[in-house]
Protein backbone atom coordinates (compact mmCIF):
# COMPACT_ATOMS: atom_id res chain seq x y z
CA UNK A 1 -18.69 94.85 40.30
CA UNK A 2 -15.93 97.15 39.43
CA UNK A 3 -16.56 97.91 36.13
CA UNK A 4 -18.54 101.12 35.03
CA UNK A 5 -19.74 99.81 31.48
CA UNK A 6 -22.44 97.44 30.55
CA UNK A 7 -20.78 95.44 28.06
CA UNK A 8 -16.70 94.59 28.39
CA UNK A 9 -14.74 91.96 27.05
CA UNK A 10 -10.87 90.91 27.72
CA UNK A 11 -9.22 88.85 25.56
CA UNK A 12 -5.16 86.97 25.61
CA UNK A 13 -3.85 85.14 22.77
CA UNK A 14 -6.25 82.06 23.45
CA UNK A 15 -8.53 83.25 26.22
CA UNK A 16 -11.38 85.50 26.12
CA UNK A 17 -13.71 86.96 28.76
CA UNK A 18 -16.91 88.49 27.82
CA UNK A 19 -19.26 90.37 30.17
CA UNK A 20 -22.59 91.73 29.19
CA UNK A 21 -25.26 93.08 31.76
CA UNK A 22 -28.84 93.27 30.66
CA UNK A 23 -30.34 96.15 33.85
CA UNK A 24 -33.84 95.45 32.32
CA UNK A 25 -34.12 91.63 33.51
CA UNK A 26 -31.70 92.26 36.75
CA UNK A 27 -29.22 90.19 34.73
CA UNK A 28 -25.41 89.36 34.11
CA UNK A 29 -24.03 87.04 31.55
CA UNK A 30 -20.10 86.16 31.13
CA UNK A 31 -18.75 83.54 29.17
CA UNK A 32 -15.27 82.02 29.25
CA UNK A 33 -13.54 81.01 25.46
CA UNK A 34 -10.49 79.21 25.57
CA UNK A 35 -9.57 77.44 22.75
CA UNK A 36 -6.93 74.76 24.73
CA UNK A 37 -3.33 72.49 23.41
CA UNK A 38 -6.07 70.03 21.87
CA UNK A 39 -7.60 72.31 19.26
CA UNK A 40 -10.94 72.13 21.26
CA UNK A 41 -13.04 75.19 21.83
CA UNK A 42 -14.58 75.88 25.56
CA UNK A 43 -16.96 78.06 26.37
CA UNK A 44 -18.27 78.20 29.64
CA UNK A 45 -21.33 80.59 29.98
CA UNK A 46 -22.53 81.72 33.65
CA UNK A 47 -25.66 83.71 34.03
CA UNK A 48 -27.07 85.42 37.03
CA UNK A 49 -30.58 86.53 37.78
CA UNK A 50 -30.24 88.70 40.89
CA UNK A 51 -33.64 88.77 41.16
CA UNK A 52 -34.70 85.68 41.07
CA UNK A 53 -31.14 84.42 42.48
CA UNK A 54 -30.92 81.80 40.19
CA UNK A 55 -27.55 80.71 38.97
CA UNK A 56 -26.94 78.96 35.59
CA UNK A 57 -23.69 77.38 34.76
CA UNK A 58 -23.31 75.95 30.97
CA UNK A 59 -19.98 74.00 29.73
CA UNK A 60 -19.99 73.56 25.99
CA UNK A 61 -17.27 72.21 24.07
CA UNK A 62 -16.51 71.57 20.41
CA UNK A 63 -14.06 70.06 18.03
CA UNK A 64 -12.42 71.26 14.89
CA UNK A 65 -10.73 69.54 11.81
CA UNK A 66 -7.60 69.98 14.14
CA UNK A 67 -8.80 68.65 17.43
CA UNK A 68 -6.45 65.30 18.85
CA UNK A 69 -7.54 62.88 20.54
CA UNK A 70 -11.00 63.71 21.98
CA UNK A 71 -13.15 61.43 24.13
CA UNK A 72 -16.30 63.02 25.58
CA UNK A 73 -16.40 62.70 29.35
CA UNK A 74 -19.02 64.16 31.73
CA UNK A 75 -17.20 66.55 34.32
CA UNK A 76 -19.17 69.49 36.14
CA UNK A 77 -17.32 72.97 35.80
CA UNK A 78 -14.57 73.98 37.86
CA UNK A 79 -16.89 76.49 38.78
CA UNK A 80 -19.31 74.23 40.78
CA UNK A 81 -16.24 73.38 42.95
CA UNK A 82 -15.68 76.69 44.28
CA UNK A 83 -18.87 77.72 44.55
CA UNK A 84 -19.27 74.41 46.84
CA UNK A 85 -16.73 74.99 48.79
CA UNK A 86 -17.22 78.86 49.59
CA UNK A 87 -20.75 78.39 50.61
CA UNK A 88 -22.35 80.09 47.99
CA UNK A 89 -24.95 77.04 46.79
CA UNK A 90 -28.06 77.06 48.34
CA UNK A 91 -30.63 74.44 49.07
CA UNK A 92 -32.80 72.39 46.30
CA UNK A 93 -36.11 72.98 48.68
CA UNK A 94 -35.16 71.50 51.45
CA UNK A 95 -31.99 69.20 49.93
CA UNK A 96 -28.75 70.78 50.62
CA UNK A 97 -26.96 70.50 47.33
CA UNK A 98 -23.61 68.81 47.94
CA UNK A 99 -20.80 66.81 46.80
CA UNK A 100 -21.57 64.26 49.34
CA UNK A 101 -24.28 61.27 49.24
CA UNK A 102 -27.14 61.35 52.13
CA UNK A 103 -27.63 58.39 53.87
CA UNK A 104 -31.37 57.10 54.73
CA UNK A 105 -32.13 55.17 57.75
CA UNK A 106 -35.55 54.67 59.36
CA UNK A 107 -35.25 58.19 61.22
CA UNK A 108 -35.39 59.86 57.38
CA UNK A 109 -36.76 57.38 54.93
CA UNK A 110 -39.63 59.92 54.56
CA UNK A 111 -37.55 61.88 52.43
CA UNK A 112 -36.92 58.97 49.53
CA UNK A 113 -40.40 57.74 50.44
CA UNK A 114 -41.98 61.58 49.49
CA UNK A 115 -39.81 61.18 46.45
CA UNK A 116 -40.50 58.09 44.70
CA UNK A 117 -44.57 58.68 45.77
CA UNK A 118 -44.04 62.10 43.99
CA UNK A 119 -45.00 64.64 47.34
CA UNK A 120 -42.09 65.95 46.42
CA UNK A 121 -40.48 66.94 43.50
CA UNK A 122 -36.93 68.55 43.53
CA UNK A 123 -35.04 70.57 40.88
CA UNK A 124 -32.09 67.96 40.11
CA UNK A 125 -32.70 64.41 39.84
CA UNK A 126 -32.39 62.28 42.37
CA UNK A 127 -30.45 59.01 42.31
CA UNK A 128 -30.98 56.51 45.32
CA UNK A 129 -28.35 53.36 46.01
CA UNK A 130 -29.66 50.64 47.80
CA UNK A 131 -27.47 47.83 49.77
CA UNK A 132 -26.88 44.66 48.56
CA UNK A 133 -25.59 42.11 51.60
CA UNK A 134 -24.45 44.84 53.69
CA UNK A 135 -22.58 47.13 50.71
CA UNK A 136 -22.84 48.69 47.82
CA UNK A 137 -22.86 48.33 44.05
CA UNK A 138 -20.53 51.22 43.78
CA UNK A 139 -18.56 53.91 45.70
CA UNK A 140 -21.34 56.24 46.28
CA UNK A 141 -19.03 59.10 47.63
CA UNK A 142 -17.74 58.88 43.93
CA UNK A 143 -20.98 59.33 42.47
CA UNK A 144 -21.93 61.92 44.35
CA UNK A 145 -18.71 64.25 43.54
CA UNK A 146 -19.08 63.02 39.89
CA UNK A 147 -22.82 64.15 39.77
CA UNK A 148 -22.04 67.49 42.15
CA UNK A 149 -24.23 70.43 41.21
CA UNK A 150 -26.20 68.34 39.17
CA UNK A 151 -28.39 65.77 40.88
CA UNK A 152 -28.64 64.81 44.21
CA UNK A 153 -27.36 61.17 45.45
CA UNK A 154 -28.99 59.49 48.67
CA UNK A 155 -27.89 55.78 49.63
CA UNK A 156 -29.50 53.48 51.98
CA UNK A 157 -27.90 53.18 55.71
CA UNK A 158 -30.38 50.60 56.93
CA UNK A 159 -31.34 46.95 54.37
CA UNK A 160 -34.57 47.45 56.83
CA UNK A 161 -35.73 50.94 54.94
CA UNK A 162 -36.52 48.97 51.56
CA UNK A 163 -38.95 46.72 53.48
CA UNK A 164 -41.00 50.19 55.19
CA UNK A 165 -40.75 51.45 51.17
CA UNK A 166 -41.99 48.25 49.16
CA UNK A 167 -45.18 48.86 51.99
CA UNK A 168 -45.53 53.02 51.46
CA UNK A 169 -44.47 53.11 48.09
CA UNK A 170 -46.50 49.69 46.32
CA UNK A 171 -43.30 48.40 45.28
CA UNK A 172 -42.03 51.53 42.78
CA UNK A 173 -38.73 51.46 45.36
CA UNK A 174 -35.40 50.37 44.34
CA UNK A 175 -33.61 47.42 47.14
CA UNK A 176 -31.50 44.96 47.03
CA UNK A 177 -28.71 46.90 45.31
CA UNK A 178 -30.34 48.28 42.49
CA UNK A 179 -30.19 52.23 42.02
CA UNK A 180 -33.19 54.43 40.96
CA UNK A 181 -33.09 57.69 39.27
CA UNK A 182 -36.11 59.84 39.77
CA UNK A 183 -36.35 62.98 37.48
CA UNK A 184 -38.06 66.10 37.80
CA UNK A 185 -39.95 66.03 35.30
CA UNK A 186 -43.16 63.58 35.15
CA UNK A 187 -42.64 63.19 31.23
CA UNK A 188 -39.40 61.32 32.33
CA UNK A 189 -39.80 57.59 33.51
CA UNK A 190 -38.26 57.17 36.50
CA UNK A 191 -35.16 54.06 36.24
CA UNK A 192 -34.22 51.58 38.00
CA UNK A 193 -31.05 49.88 37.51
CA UNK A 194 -30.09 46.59 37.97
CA UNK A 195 -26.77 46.03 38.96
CA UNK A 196 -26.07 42.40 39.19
CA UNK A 197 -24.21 42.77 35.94
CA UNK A 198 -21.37 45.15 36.85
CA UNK A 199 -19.66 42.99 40.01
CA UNK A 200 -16.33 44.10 39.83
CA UNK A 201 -16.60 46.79 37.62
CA UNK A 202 -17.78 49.83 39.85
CA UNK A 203 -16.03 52.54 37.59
CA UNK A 204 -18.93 51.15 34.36
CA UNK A 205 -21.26 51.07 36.87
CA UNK A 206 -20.96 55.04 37.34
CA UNK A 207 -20.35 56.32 34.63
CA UNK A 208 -23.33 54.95 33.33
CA UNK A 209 -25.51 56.49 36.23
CA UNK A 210 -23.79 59.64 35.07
CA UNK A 211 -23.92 59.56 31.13
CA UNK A 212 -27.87 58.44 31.89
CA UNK A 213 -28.10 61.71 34.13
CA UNK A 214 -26.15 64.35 31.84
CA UNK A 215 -28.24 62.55 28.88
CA UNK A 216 -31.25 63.91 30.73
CA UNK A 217 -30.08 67.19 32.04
CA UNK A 218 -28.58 68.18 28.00
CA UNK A 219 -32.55 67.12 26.63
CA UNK A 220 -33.89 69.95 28.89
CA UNK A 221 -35.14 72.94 27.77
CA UNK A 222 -33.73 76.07 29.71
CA UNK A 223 -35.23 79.30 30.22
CA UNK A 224 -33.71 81.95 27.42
CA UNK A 225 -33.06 84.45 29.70
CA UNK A 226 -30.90 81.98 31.56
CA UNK A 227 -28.56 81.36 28.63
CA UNK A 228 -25.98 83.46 26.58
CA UNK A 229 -27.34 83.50 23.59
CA UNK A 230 -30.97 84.13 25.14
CA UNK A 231 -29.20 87.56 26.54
CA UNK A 232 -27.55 88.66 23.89
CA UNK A 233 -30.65 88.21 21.49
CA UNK A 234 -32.70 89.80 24.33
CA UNK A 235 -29.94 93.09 24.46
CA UNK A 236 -30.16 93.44 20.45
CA UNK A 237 -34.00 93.92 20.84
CA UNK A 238 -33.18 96.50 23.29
CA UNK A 239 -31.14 97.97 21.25
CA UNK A 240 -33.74 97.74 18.56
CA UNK A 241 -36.01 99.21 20.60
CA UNK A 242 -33.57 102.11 21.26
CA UNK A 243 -32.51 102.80 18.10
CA UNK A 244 -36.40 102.74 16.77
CA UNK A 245 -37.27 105.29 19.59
CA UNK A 246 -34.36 107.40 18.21
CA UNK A 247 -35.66 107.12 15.14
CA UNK A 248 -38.94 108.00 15.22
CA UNK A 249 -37.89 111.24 17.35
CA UNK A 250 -35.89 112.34 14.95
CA UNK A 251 -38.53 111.96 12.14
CA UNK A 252 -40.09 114.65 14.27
CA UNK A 253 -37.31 116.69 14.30
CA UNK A 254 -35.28 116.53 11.57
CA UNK A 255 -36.15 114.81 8.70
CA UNK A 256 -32.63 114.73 7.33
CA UNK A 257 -30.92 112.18 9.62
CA UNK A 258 -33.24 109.70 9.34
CA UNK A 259 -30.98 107.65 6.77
CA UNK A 260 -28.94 107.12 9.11
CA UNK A 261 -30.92 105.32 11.41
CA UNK A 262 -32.88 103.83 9.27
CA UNK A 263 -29.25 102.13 8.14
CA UNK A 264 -28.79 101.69 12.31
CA UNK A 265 -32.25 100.01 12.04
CA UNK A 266 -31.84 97.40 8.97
CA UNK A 267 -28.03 97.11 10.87
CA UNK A 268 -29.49 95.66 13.60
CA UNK A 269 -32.25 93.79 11.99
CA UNK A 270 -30.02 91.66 10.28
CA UNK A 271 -27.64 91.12 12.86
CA UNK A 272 -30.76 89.62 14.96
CA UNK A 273 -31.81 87.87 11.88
CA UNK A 274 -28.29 85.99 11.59
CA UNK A 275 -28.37 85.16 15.31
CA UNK A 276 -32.18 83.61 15.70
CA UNK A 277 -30.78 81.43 12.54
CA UNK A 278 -27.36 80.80 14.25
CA UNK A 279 -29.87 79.52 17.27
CA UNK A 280 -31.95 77.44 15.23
CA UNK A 281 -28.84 76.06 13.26
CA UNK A 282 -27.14 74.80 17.21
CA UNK A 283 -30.60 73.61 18.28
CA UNK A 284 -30.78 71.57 15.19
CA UNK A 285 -27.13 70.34 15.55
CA UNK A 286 -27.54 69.54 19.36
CA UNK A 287 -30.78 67.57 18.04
CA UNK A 288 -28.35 65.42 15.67
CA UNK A 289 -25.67 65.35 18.53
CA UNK A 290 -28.23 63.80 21.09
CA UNK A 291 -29.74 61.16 18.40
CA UNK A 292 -25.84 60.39 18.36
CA UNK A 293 -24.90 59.98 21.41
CA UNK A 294 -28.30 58.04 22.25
CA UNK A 295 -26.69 55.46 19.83
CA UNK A 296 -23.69 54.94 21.84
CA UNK A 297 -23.96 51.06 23.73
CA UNK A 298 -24.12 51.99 27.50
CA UNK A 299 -21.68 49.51 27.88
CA UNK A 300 -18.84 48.99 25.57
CA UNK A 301 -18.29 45.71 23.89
CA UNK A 302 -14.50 46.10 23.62
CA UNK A 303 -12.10 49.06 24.40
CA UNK A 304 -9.51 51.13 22.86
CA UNK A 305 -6.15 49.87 23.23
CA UNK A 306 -2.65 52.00 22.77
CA UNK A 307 -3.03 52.24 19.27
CA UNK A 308 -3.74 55.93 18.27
CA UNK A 309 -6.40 56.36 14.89
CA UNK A 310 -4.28 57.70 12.38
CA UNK A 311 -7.21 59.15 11.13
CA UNK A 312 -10.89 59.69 12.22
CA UNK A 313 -12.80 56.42 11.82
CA UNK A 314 -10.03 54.39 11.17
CA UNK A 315 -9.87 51.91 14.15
CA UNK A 316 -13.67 51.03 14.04
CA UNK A 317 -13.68 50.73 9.59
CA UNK A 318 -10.83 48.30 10.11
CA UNK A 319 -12.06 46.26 13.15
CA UNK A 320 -15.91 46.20 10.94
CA UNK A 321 -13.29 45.35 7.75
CA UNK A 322 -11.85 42.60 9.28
CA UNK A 323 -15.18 41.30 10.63
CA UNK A 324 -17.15 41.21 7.38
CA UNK A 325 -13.97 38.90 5.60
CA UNK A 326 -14.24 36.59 8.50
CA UNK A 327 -17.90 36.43 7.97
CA UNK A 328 -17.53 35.42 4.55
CA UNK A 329 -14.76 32.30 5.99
CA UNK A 330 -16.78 31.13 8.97
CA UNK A 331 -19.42 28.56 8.53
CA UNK A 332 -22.50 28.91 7.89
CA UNK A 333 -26.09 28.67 10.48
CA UNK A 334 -23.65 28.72 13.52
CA UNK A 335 -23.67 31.14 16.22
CA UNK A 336 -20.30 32.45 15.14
CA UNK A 337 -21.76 33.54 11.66
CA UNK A 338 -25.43 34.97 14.04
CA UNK A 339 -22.79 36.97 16.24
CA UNK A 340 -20.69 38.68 13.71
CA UNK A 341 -23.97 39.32 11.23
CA UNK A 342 -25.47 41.39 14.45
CA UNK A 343 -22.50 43.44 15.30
CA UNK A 344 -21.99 44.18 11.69
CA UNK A 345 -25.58 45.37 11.64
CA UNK A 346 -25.43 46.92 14.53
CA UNK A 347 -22.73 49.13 13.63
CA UNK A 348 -22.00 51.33 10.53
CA UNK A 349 -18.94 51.73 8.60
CA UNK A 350 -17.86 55.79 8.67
CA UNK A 351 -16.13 55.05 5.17
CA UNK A 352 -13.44 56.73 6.10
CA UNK A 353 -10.76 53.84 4.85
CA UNK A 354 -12.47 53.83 1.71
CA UNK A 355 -11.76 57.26 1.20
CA UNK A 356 -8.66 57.11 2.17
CA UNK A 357 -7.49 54.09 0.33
CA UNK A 358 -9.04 55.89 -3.15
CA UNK A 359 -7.09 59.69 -2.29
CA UNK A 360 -3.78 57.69 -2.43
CA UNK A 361 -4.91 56.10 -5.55
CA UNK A 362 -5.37 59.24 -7.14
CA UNK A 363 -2.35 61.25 -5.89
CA UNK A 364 -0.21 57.97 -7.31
CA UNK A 365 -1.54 57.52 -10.76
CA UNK A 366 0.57 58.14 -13.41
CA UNK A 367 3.01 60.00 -11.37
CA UNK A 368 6.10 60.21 -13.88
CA UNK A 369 8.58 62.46 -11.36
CA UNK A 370 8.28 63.41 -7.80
CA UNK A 371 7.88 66.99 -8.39
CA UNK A 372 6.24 70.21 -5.76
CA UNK A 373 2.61 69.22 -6.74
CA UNK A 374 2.85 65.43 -5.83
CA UNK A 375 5.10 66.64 -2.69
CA UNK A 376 2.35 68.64 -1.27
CA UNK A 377 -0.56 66.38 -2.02
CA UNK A 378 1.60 63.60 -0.13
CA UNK A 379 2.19 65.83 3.27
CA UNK A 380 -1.38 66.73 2.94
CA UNK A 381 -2.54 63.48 2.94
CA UNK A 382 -0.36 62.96 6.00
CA UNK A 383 3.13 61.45 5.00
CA UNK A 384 6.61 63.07 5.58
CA UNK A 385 9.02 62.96 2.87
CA UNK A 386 13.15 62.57 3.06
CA UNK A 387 15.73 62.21 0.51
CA UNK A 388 17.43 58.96 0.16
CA UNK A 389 19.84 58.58 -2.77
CA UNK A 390 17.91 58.64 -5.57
CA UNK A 391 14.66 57.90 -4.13
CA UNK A 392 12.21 59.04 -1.19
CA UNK A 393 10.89 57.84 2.02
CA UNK A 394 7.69 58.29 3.03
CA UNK A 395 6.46 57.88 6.53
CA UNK A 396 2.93 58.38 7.64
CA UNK A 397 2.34 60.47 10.33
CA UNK A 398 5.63 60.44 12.04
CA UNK A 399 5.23 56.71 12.53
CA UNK A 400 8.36 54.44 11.10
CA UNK A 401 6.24 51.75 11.36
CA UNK A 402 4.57 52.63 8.28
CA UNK A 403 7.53 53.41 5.63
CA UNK A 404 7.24 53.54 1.87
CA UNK A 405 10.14 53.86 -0.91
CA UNK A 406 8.93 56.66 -3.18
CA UNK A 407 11.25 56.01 -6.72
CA UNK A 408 12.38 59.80 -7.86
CA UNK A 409 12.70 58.75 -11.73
CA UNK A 410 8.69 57.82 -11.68
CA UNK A 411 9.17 53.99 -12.31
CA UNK A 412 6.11 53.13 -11.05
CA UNK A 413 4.30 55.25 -13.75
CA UNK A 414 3.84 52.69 -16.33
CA UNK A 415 1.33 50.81 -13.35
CA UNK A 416 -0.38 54.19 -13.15
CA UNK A 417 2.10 54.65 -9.55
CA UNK A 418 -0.74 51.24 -8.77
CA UNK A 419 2.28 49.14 -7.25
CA UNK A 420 2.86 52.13 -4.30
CA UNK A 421 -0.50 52.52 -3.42
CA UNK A 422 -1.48 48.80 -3.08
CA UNK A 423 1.46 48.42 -0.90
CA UNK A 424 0.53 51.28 0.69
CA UNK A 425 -3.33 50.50 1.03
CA UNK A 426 -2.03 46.72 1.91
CA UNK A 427 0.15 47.56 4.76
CA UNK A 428 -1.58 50.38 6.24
CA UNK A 429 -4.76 50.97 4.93
């Protein structure tokens, strides 16, 4: 390292790099802020135990009021590349950890065998492919780059190998083309997958293997020392310590500067005060994130089209809208009315048109001019406003698609502005 202090950080415009070294624990943690063109925050947090020469990489991203157009994907660090390619990844006990699937044939079936039989228990899960008439499911060299750095992927060479298995193992082995995911940890059922439903449609296929593996992986508990925040909490104690020692050396000195430590003290009291409840406030948050994301159908019952939301929420309120008023036209005790009753259980309305559909009420009513107030609430609320003669035009969100005839004079006042807004609400909203 070429730096002589401890503690450094670098920052440009959106970009920051923080450094801090903790020589008690043998330890170095940096993390990476950018904040990118989407309004999302990364931070990507790399600790190193040079004692222990363990290596933890941790991507975390979040969105803010401004973010557009996010859709959570699973995708390893760059970081994991690199370190691939140069060489500088060890071995998971005896499993090299790669980017590339491991083929088992009947010279190595031991090491599935060990595996599912639990001999052998490995650091990463371990997700096995099996053949199904000679190939399989899914592209397992995808998989594996997918799931690089974070669990290991073995596929079966040889159809024979699940017939020496269903013997060794008492039937607990995947074949036939379904996949099994063995975990570390023996709280953690191991899976297997069936994959007779996904013919044609490799890409669902893995990206379910891989939202069922990150799932896993973001539920574990990590060791604090092997985390950011677990370092920097750990260097405030130090300093606590520190600044106590100081303290109490000085008492036996001179009496007169102890104020001012005893202000260093309560200083850094609080500060690690505010950051055990900043902890407890993420871990609760990640909590609510995971019970989420747990709710999300493994397999989508319809995609997204073209169509952009115009809002949060707003796609999925007026598919669920649309639903419930055929519901009330469609006849009844028929599978039509059992099908849309289930999906309209099954999925929750985020109110978000309803709130939309009463702002615009309320910025309309009883508007008698078009004056700076009711100009501003209007852009806030999303619309863009031009001249036209003696009235405006309104266009939501840049989209001409959706344009509205504001009158300047406030005609629409003696309806309480209702006339705008229900053609509003009816055409867009």
């Amino acid at each position: 390292m070429g730096w002589k202090k401890r503690n450094i950080k670098f920052e440009d415009e959106n970009l920051s790099l923080s450094i801090e070294e903790i020589r008690a624990y043998n330890t170095i943690a940096v993390r990476f802020h950018q904040f990118d063109e989407n309004k999302i925050i990364w931070n990507t947090d790399i600790v190193v135990n040079f004692s222990t020469h363990i290596f933890s990489i941790k991507l975390d991203r979040e969105t803010t009021v401004d973010t557009i157009s996010f859709i959570p994907k699973f995708k390893p660090p760059i970081l994991v590349n690199m370190l691939l390619e140069r060489g500088y990844i060890g071995t998971d006990k005896d499993m090299p950890i790669s980017d590339k699937p491991i083929f088992i044939n009947k010279d190595n079936y031991k090491v599935i065998e060990n595996i599912i039989c639990r001999n052998v228990v490995y650091s990463m899960p371990v997700i096995y492919v099996t053949k199904l008439w000679g190939g399989y499911p899914l592209r397992v060299q995808d998989l594996a780059y997918k799931l690089r750095g974070v669990a290991h992927v073995l596929a079966e060479d040889d159809a024979d190998v699940s017939k020496i298995l269903r013997e060794s193992c008492n039937g607990m082995n995947s074949h036939h083309g379904s996949i099994g995911i063995y975990y570390p940890s023996s709280s953690a059922l191991n899976k297997i997958i069936s994959t007779k439903n996904y013919e044609e449609r490799e890409e669902v296929l893995i990206e379910r293997v891989v939202n069922i593996v990150c799932r896993y992986v973001n539920q574990q508990a990590r060791d604090r020392m092997m985390t950011w925040e677990g370092v920097q909490n750990e260097l405030l104690k130090l300093r606590y310590v520190r600044a106590k020692e100081k303290k109490e050396k000085a008492e036996s000195e001179v009496s007169e500067i102890y104020d001012s430590f005893g202000e260093e003290l309560e200083e850094k009291e609080h500060t690690i005060e505010e950051l055990n409840n900043r902890v407890m406030a993420l871990q609760a948050e990640n909590q609510g994130l995971r019970a989420k994301y747990d709710q999300i159908t493994e397999i989508p019952l319809l995609y997204y089209g073209t169509e952009d939301e115009l809002f949060e929420g707003e796609i999925k309120d007026q598919i669920l809208g649309m639903l419930s008023n055929q519901l009330k036209n469609v006849k009844k005790k028929t599978r039509k009315e059992d099908i849309l009753q289930d999906i309209l259980k099954s999925n929750k309305s985020t109110d978000a048109l309803n709130k939309k559909q009463a702002e615009i009420k309320r910025i309309l009513k009883g508007y008698t001019k078009v004056d700076d107030h009711l100009k501003r609430e209007l852009k806030t609320y999303g619309f863009t406003i031009t001249k036209d003669g003696g009235h405006y035009k309104l266009t939501y969100k840049g989209d001409s698609r959706y344009l509205f005839t504001l009158s300047a004079s406030g005609s629409d006042s003696q309806h309480g502005g209702g006339n705008l807004a229900a053609e509003i609400i009816q055409d867009m909203l």
